[in-house]
C-alpha atoms as a PDB file:
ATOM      1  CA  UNK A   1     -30.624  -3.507 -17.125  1.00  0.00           C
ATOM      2  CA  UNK A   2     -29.936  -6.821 -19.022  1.00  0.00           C
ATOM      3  CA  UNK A   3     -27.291  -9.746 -18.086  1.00  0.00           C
ATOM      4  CA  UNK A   4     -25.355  -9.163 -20.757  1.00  0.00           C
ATOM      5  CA  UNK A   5     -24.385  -5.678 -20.285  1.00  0.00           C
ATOM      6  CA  UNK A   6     -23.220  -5.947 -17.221  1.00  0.00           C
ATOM      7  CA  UNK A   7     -20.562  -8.720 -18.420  1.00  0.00           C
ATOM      8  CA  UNK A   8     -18.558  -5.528 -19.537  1.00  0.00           C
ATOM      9  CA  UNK A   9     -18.241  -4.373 -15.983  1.00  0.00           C
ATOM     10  CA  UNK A  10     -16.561  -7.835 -14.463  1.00  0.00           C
ATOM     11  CA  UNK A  11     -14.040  -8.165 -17.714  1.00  0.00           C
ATOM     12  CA  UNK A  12     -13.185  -4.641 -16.800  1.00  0.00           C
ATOM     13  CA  UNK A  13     -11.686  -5.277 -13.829  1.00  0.00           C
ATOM     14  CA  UNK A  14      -9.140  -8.048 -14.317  1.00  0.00           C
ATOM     15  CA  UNK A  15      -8.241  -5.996 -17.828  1.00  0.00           C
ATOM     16  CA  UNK A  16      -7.345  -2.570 -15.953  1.00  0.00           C
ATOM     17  CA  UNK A  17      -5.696  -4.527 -13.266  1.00  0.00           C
ATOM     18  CA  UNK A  18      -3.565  -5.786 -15.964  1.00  0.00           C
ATOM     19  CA  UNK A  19      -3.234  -3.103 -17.734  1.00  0.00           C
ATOM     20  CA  UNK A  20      -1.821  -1.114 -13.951  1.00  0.00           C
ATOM     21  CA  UNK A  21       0.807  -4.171 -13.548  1.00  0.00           C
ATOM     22  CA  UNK A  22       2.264  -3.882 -17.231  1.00  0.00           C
ATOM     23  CA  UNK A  23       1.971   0.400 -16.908  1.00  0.00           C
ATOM     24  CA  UNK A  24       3.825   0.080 -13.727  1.00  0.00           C
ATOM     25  CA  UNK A  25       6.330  -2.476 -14.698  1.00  0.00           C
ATOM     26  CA  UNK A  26       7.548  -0.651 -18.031  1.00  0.00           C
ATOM     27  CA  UNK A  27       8.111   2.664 -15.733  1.00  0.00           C
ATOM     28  CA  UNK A  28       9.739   0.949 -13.230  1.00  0.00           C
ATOM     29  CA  UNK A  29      12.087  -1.564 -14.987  1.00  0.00           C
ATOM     30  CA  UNK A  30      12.613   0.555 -18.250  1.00  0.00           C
ATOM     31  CA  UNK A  31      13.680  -2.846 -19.576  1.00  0.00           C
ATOM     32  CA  UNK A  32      13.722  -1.081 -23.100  1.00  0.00           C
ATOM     33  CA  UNK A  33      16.149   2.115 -22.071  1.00  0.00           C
ATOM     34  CA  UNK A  34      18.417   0.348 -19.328  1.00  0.00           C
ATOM     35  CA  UNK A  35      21.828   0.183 -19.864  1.00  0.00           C
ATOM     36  CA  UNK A  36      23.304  -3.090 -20.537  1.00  0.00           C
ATOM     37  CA  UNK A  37      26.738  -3.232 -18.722  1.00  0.00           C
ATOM     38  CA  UNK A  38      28.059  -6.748 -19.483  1.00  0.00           C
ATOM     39  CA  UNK A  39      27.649  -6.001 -23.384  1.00  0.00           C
ATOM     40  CA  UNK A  40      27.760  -2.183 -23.536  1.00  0.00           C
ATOM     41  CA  UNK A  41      31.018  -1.672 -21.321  1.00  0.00           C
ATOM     42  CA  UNK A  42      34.467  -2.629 -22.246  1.00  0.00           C
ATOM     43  CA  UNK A  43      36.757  -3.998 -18.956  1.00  0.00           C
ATOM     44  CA  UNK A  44      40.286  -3.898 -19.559  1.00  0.00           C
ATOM     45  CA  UNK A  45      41.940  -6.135 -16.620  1.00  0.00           C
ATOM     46  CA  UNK A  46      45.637  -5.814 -15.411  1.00  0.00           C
ATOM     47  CA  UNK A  47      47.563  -9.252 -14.259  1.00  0.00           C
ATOM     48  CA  UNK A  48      47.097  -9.345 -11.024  1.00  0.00           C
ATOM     49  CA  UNK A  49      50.418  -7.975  -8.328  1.00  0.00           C
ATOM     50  CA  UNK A  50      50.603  -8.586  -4.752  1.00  0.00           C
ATOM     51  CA  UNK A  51      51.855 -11.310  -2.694  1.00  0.00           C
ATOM     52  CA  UNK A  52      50.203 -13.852  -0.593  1.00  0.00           C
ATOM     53  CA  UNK A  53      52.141 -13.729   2.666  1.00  0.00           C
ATOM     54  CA  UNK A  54      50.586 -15.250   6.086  1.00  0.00           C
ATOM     55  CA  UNK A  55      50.280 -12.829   8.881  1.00  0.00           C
ATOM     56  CA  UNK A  56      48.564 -14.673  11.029  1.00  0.00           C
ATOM     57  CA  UNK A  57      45.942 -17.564  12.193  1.00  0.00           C
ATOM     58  CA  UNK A  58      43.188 -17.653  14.228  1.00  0.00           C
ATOM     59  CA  UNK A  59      41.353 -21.261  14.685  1.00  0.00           C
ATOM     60  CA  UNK A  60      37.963 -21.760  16.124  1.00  0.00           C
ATOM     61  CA  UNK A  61      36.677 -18.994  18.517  1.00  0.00           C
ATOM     62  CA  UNK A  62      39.353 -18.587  20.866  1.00  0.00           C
ATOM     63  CA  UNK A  63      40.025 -15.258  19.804  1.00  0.00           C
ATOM     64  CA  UNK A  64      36.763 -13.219  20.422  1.00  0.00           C
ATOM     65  CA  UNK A  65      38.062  -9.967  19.648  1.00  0.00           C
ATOM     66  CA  UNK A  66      40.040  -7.827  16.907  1.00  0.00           C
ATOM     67  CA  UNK A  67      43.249  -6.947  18.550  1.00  0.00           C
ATOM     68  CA  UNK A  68      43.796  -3.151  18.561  1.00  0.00           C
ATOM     69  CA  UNK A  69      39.786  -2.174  18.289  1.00  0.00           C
ATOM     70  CA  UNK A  70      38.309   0.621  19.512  1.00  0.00           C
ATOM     71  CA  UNK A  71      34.913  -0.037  20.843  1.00  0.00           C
ATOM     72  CA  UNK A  72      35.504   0.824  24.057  1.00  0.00           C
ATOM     73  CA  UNK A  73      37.226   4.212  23.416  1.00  0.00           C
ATOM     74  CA  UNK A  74      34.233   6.037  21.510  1.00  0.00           C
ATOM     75  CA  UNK A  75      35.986   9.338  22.719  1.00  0.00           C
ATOM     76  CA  UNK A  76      38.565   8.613  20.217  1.00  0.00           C
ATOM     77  CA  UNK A  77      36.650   7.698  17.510  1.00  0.00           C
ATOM     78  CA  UNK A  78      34.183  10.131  17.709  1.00  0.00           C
ATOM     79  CA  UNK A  79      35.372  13.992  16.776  1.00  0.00           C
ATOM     80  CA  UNK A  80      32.608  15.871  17.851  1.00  0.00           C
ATOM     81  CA  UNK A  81      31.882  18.956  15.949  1.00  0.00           C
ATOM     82  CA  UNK A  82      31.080  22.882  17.492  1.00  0.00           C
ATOM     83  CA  UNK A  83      28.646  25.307  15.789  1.00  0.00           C
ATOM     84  CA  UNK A  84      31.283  26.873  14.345  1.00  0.00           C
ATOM     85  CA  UNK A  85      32.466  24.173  12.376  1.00  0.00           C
ATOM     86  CA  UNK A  86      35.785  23.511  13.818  1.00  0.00           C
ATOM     87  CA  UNK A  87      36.542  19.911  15.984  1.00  0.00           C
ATOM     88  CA  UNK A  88      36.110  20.721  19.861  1.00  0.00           C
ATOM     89  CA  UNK A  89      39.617  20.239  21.701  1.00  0.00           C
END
């Protein structure tokens, strides 16, 4: 076996690597078939409605919890569910 044709064998590897990164990044991506939203879809916006009322203010950390949560009470916020399909009383 001569140098040279063994040259073929060490450009092959580098080429097929390629070769696997640009296969697998045109199935992937389908950069050529993906659906452009921004210039393919037309957005009609409505003026915005609402008001901006305060409710209330909470400053720093003094308030460490959400009044009115439940995460205490899992009984009430989890329905468990019989075999037959129908909420358990």
């Amino acid at each position: 076996m001569s140098d040279d044709s063994g040259l073929w064998l060490l450009a092959a590897g580098p080429a097929s690597a390629t070769a696997l990164y640009w296969f697998l990044y045109r199935y992937y991506r389908n950069t050529d078939k993906s659906h452009a939203f921004e210039r393919e879809t037309a957005v009609d916006a409505d003026p915005v409605t609402g008001s901006d009322s305060k409710v209330s203010e909470v400053k720093g950390t003094r308030q460490t919890r959400i009044a009115g949560d439940n995460v205490r009470e899992y009984r009430t916020r989890v329905e468990r569910v019989s075999d037959a399909g129908r909420p358990d009383t």
